[in-house]
C-alpha atoms as a PDB file:
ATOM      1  CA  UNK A   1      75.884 -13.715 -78.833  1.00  0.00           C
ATOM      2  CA  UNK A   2      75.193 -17.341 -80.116  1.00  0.00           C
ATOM      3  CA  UNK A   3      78.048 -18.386 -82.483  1.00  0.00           C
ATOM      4  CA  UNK A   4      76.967 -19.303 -86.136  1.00  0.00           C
ATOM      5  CA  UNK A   5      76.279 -22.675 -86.860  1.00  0.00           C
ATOM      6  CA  UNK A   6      78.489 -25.624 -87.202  1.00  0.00           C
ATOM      7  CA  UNK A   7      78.502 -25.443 -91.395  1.00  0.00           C
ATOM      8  CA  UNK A   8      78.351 -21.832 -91.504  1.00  0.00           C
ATOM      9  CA  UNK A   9      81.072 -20.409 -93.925  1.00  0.00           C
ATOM     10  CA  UNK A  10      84.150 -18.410 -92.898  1.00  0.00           C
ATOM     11  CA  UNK A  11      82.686 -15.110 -93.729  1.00  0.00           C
ATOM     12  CA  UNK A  12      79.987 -15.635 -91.733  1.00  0.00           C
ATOM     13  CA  UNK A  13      82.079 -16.492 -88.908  1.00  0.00           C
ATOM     14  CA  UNK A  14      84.418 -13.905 -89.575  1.00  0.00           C
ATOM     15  CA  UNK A  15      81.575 -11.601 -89.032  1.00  0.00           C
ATOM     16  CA  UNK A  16      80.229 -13.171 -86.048  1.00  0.00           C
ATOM     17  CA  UNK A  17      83.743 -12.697 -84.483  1.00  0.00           C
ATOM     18  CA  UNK A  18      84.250  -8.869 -85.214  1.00  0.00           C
ATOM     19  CA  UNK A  19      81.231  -8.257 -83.277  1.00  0.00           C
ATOM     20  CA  UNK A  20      81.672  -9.763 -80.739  1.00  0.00           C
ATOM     21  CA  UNK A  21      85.399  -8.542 -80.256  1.00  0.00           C
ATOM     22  CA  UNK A  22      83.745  -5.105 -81.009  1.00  0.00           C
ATOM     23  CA  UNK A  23      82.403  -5.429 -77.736  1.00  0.00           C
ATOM     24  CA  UNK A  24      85.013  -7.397 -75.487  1.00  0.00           C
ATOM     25  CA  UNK A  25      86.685  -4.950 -72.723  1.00  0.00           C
ATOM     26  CA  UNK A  26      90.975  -4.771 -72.977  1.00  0.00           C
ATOM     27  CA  UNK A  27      92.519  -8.095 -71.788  1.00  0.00           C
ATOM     28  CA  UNK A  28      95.413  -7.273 -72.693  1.00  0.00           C
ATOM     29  CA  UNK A  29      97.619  -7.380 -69.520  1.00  0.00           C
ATOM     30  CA  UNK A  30      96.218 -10.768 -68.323  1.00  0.00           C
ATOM     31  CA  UNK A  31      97.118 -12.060 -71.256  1.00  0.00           C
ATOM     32  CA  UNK A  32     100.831 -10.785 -71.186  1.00  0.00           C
ATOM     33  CA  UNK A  33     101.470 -11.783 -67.854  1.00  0.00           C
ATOM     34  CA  UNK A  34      99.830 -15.300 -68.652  1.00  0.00           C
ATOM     35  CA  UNK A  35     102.290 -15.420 -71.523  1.00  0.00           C
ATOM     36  CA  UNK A  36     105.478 -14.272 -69.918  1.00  0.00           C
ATOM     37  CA  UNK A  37     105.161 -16.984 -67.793  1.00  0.00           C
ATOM     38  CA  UNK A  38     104.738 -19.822 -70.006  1.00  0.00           C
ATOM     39  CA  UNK A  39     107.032 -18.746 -72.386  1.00  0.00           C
ATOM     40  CA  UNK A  40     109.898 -18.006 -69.680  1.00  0.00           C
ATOM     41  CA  UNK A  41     108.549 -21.830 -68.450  1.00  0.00           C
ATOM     42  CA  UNK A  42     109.407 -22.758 -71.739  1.00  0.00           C
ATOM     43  CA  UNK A  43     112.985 -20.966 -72.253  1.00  0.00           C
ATOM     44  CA  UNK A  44     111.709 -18.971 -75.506  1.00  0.00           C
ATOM     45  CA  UNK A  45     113.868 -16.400 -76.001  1.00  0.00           C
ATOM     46  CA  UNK A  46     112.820 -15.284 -79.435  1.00  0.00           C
ATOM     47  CA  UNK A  47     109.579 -14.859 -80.028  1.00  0.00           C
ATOM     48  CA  UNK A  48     107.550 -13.921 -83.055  1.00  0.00           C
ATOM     49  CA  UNK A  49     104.530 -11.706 -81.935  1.00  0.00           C
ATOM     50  CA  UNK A  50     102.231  -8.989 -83.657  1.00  0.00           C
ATOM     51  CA  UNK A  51     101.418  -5.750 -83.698  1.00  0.00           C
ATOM     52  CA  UNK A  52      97.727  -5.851 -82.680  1.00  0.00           C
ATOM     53  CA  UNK A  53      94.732  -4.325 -84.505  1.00  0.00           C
ATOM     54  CA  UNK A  54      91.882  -3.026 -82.281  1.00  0.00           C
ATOM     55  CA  UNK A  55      89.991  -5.797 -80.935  1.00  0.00           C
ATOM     56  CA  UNK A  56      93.124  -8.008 -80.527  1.00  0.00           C
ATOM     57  CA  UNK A  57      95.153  -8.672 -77.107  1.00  0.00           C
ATOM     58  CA  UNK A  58      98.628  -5.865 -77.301  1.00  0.00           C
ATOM     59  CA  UNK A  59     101.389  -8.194 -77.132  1.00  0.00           C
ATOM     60  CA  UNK A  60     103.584  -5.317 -77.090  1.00  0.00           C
ATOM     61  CA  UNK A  61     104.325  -5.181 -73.354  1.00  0.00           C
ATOM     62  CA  UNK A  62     106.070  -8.763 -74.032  1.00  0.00           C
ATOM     63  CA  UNK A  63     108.792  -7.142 -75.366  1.00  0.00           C
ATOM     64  CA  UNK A  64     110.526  -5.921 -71.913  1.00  0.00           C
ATOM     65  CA  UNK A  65     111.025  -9.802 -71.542  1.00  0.00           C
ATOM     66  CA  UNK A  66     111.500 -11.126 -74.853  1.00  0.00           C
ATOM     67  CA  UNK A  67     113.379 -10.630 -77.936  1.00  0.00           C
ATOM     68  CA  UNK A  68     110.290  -9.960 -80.061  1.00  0.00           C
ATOM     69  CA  UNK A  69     109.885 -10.218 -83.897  1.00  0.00           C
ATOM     70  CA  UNK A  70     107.107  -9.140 -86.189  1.00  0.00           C
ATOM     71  CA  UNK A  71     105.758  -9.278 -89.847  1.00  0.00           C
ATOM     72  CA  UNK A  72     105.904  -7.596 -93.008  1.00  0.00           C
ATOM     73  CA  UNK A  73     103.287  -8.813 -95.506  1.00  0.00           C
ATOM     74  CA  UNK A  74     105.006  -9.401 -99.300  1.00  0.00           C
ATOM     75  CA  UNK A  75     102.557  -9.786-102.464  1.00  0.00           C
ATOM     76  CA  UNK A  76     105.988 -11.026-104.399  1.00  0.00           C
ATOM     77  CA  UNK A  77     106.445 -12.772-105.993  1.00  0.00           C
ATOM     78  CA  UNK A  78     103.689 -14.706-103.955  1.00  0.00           C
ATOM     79  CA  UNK A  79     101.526 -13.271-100.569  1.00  0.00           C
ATOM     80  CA  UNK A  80     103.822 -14.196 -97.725  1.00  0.00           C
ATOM     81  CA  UNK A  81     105.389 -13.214 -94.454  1.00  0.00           C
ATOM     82  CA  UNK A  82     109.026 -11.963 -93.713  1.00  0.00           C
ATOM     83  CA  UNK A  83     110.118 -11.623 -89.994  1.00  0.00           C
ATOM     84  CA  UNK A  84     111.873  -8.538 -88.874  1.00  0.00           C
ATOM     85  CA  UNK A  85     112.906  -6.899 -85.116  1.00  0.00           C
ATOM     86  CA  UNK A  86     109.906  -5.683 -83.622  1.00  0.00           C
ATOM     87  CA  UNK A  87     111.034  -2.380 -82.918  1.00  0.00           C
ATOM     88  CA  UNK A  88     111.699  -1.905 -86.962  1.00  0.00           C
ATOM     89  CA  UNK A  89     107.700  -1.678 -87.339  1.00  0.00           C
ATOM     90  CA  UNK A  90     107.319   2.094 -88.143  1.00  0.00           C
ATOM     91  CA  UNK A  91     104.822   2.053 -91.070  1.00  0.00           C
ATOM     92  CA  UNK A  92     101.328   1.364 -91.925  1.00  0.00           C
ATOM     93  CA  UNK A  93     100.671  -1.781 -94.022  1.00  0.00           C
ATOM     94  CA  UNK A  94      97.287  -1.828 -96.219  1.00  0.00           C
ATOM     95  CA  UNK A  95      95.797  -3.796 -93.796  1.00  0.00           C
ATOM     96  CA  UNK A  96      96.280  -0.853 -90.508  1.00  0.00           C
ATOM     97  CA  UNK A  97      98.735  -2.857 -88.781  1.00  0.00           C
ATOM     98  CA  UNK A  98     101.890  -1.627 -87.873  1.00  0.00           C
ATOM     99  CA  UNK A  99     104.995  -2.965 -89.824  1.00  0.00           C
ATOM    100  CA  UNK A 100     108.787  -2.992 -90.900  1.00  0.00           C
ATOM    101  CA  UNK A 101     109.811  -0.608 -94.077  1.00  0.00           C
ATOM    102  CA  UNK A 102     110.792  -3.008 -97.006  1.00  0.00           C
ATOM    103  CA  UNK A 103     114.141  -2.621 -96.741  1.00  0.00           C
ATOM    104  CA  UNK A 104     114.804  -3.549 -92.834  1.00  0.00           C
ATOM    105  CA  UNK A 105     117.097  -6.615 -92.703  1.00  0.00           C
ATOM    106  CA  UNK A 106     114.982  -9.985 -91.787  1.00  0.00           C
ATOM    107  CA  UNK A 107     115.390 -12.472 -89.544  1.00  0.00           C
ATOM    108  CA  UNK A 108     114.964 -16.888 -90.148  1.00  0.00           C
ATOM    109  CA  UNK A 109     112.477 -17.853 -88.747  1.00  0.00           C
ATOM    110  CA  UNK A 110     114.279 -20.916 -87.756  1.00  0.00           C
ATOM    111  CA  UNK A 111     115.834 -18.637 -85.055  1.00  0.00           C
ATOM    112  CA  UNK A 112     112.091 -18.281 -83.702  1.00  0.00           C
ATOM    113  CA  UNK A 113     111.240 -20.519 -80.436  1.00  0.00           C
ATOM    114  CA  UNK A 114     107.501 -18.942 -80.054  1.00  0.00           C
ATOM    115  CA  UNK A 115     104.876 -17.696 -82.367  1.00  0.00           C
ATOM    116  CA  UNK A 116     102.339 -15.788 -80.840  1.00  0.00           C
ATOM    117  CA  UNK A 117      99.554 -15.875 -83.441  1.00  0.00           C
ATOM    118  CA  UNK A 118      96.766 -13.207 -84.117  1.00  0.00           C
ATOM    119  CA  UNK A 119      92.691 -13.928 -85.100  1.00  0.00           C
ATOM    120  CA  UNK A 120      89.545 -13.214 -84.857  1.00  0.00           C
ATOM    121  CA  UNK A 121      88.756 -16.694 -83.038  1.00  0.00           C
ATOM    122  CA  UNK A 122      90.141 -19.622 -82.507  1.00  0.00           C
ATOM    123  CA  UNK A 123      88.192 -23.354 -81.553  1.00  0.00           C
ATOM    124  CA  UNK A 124      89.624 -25.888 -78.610  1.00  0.00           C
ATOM    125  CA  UNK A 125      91.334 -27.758 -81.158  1.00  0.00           C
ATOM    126  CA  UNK A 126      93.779 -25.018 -82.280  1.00  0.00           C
ATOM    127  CA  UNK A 127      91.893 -24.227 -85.773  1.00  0.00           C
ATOM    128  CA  UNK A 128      92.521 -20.172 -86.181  1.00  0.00           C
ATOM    129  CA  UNK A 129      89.819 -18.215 -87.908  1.00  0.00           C
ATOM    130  CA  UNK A 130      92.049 -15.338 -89.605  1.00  0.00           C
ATOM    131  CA  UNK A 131      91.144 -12.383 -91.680  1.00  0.00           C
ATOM    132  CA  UNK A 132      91.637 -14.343 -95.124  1.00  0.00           C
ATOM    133  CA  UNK A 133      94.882 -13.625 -96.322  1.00  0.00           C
ATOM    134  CA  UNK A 134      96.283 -16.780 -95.381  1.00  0.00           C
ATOM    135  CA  UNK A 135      99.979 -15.485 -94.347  1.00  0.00           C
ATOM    136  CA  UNK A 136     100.288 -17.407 -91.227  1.00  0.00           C
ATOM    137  CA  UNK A 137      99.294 -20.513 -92.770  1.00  0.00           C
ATOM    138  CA  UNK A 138     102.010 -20.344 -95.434  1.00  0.00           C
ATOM    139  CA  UNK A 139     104.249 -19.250 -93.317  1.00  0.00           C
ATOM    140  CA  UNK A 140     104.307 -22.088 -90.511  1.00  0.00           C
ATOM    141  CA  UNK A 141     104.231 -25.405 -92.030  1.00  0.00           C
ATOM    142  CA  UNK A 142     107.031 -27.338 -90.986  1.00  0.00           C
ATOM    143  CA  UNK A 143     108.136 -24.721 -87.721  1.00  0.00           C
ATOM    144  CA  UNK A 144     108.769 -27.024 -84.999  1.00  0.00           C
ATOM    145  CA  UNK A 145     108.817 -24.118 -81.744  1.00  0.00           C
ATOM    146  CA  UNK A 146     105.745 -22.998 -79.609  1.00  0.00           C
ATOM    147  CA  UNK A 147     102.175 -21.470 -81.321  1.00  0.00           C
ATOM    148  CA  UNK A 148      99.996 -19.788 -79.206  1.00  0.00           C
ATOM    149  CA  UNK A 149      96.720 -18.542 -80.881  1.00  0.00           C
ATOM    150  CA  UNK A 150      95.971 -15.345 -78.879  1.00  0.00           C
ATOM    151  CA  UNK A 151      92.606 -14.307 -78.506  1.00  0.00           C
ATOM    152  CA  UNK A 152      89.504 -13.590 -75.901  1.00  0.00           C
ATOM    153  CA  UNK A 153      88.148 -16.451 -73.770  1.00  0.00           C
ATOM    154  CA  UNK A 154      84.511 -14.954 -75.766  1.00  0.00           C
ATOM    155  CA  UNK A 155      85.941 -15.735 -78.766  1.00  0.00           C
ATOM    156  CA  UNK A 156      87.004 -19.772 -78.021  1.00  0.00           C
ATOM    157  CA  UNK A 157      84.550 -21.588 -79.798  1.00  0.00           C
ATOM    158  CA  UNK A 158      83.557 -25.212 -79.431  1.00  0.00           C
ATOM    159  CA  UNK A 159      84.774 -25.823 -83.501  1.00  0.00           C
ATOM    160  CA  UNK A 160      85.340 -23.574 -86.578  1.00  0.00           C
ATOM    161  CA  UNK A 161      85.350 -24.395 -90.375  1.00  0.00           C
ATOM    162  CA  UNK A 162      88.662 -25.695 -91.624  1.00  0.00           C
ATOM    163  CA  UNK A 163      90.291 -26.579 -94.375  1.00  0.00           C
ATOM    164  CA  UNK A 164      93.495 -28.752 -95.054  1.00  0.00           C
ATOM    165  CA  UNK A 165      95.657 -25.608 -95.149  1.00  0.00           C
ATOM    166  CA  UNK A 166      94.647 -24.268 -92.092  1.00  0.00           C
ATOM    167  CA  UNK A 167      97.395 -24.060 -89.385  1.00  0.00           C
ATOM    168  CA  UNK A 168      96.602 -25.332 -85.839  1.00  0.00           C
ATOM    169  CA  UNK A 169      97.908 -23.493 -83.077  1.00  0.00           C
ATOM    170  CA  UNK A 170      99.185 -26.054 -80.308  1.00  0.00           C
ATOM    171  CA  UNK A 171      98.204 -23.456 -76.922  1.00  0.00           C
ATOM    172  CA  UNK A 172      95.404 -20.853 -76.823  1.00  0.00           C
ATOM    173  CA  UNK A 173      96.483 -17.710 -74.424  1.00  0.00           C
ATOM    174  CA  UNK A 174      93.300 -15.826 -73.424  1.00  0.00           C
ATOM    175  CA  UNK A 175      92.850 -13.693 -70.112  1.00  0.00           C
ATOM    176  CA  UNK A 176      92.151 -16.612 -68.399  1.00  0.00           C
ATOM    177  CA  UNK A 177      95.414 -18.720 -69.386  1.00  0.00           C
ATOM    178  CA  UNK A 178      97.318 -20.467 -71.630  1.00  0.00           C
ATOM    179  CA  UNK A 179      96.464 -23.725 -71.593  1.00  0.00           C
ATOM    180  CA  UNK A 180      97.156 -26.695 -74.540  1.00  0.00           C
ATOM    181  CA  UNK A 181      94.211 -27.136 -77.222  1.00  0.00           C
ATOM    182  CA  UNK A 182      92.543 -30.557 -77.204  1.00  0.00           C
ATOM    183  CA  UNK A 183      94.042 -33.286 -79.800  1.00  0.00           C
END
């Protein structure tokens, strides 16, 4: 399927992405063992990850090799983030994913040394297409440690719509590899 065109808006894209995925097979293995092995080359330790929604790469398995954190999405008193031991995630946010109860203590993420970060597609510069909430790109600015956007080689576009808030994700992990984005 023939991505939308260069000036097409996010939606659009967005759209263009979920079918796609719809019809991608699991690469979700490949893509663990891909990413044990850089981040081990690396030395992360601690490593923020996500619970995946169907479509997405599991990350899950990363856990018997990694201290792994995840997310809690908080509307106050502002949409944003919190990090939390992956193993805490026993609920259902609004948007299906699996997540810590309010309560569960949370963890800085200046403690992180990888983020492993979720979307529907990413381009070879790094630009993320997300689902619209913007949580990751609040969340980020400033964190000096790894980003990997993780995602199907099908869904690596040549470039996506951006705007000056949108994070950049410095590797792309897909069942092929992780390899760097282009600068």
């Amino acid at each position: 399927m023939t991505p939308p065109p260069h000036g097409a808006p996010k939606p659009t894209w967005r759209a263009w992405a979920r079918e796609v995925r719809a019809g991608q097979p699991d690469h979700s293995a490949e893509v663990c063992a891909h990413l044990a092995a850089f981040l081990h080359a690396r030395g992360a330790r601690r490593v923020l990850a996500y619970h995946a929604l169907p479509g997405e790469p599991d990350v899950g398995a990363l856990a018997a090799g990694f201290e792994l954190l995840t997310t809690r999405a908080r509307f106050q008193p502002a949409p944003h983030l919190t990090l939390h031991p992956w193993d805490t995630a026993t609920e259902v946010s609004r948007f299906g994913v699996r997540q810590p109860p309010a309560p569960t203590p949370r963890v800085a993420l200046e403690t992180v040394d990888a983020v492993l970060l979720p979307g529907l597609a990413f381009d070879r510069f790094g630009v993320r297409l997300g689902y619209g909430g913007g949580f990751y790109d609040r969340l980020l600015p400033g964190f000096s440690g790894l980003t990997v956007g993780v995602v199907p080689e099908a869904l690596v576009v040549d470039a996506l719509p951006t705007e000056a808030h949108d994070l950049r994700a410095g590797f792309l992990a897909t069942e092929g590899g992780v390899r760097p984005v282009q600068p």
